[in-house]
C-alpha atoms as a PDB file:
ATOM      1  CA  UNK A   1      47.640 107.163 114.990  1.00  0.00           C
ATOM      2  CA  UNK A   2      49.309 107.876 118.498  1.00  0.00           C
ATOM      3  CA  UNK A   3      48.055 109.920 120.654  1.00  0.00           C
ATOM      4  CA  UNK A   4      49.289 113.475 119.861  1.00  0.00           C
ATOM      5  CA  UNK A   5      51.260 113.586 123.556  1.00  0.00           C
ATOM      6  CA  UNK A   6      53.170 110.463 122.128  1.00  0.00           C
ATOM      7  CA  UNK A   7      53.958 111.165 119.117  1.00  0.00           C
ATOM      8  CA  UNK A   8      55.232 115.205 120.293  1.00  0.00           C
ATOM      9  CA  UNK A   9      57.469 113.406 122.934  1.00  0.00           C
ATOM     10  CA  UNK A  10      59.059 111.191 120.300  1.00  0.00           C
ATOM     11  CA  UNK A  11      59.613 114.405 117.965  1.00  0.00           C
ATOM     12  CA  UNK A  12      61.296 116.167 120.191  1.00  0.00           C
ATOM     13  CA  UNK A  13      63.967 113.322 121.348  1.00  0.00           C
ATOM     14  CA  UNK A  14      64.888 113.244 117.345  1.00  0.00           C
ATOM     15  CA  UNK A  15      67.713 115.065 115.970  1.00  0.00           C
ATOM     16  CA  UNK A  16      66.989 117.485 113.002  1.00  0.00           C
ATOM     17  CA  UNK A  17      68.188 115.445 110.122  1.00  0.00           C
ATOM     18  CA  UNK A  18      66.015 112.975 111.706  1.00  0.00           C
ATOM     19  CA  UNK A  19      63.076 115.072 111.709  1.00  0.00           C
ATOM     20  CA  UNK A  20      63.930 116.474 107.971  1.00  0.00           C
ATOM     21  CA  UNK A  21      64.272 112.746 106.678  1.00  0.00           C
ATOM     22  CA  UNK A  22      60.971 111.685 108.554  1.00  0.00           C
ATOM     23  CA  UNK A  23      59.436 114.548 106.940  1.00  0.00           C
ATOM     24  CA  UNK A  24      60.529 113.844 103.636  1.00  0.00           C
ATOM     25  CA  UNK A  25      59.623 110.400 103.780  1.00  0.00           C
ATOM     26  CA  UNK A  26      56.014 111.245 105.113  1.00  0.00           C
ATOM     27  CA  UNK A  27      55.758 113.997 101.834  1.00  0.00           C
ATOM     28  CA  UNK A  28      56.542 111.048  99.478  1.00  0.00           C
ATOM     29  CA  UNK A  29      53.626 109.180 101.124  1.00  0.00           C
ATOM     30  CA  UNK A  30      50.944 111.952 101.272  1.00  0.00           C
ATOM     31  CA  UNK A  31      51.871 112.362  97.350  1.00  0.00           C
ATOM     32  CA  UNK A  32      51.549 108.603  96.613  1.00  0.00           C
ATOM     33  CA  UNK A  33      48.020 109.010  98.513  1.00  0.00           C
ATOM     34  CA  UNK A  34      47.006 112.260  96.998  1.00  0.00           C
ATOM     35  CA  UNK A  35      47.823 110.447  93.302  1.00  0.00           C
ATOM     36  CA  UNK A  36      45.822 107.396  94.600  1.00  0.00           C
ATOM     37  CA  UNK A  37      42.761 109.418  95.169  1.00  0.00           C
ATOM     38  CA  UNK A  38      42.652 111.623  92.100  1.00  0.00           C
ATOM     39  CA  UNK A  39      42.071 107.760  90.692  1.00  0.00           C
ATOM     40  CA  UNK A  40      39.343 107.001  92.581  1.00  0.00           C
ATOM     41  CA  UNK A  41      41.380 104.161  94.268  1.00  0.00           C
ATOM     42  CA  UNK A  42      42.058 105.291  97.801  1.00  0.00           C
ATOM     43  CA  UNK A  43      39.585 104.079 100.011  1.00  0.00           C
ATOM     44  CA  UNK A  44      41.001 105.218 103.336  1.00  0.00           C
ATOM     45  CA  UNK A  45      40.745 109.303 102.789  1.00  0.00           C
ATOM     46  CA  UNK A  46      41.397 109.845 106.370  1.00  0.00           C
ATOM     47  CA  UNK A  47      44.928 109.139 106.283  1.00  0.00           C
ATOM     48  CA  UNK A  48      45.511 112.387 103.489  1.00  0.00           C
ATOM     49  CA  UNK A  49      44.307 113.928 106.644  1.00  0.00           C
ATOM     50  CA  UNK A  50      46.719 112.247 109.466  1.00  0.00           C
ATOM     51  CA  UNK A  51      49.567 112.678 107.221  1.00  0.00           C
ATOM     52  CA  UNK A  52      49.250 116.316 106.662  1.00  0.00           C
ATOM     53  CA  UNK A  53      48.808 117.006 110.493  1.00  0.00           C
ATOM     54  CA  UNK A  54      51.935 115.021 111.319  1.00  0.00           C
ATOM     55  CA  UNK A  55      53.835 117.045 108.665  1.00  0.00           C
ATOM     56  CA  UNK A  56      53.396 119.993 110.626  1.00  0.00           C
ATOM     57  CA  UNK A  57      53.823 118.636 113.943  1.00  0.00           C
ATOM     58  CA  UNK A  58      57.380 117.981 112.190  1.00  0.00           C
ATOM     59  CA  UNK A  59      57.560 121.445 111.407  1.00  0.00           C
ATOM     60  CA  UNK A  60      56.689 123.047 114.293  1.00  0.00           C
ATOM     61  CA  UNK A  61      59.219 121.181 116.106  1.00  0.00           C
ATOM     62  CA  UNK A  62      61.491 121.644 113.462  1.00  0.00           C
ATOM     63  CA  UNK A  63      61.541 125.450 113.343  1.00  0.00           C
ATOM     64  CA  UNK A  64      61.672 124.936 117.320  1.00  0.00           C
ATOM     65  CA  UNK A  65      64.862 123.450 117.146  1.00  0.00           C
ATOM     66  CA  UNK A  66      66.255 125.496 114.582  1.00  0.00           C
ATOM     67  CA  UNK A  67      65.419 128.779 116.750  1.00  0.00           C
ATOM     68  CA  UNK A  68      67.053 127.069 119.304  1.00  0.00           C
ATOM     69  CA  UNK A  69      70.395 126.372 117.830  1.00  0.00           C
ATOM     70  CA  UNK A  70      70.513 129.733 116.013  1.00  0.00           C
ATOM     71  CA  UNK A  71      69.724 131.570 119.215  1.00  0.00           C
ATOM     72  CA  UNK A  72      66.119 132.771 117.621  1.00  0.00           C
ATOM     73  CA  UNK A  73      68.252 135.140 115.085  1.00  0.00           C
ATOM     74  CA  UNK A  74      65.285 134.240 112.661  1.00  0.00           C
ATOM     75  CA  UNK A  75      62.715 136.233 114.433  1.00  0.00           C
END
């Protein structure tokens, strides 16, 4: 994994769809690996736990660039 300056950096130069398409694609993957281990056939555990944490760094920039365009009317 990159380091978590990195990977924030490239984040935030993404557009939203961007952002909503990585994080779909990364959901899809944490459920193919969360199906894996309920089998007993993932041998790599640690990356249920990457994948998670990058799904909310998606989000958090996510919501940040949703306030922003909305002029943080969600509050």
């Amino acid at each position: 994994m990159k380091g978590k300056a990195l990977f924030m950096k490239e984040l935030t130069e993404k557009t939203i769809k961007e952002l909503v398409q990585m994080r779909q694609k990364l959901k899809r993957e944490l459920y193919d690996l969360k199906m894996k281990n309920a089998i007993k056939g993932l041998k790599e555990t640690h990356k249920l736990w990457d994948l998670k944490i990058k799904i909310a760094r998606i989000n958090t920039v996510l919501t940040r660039k949703i306030q922003e365009n909305n002029g943080d009317h969600m509050k």
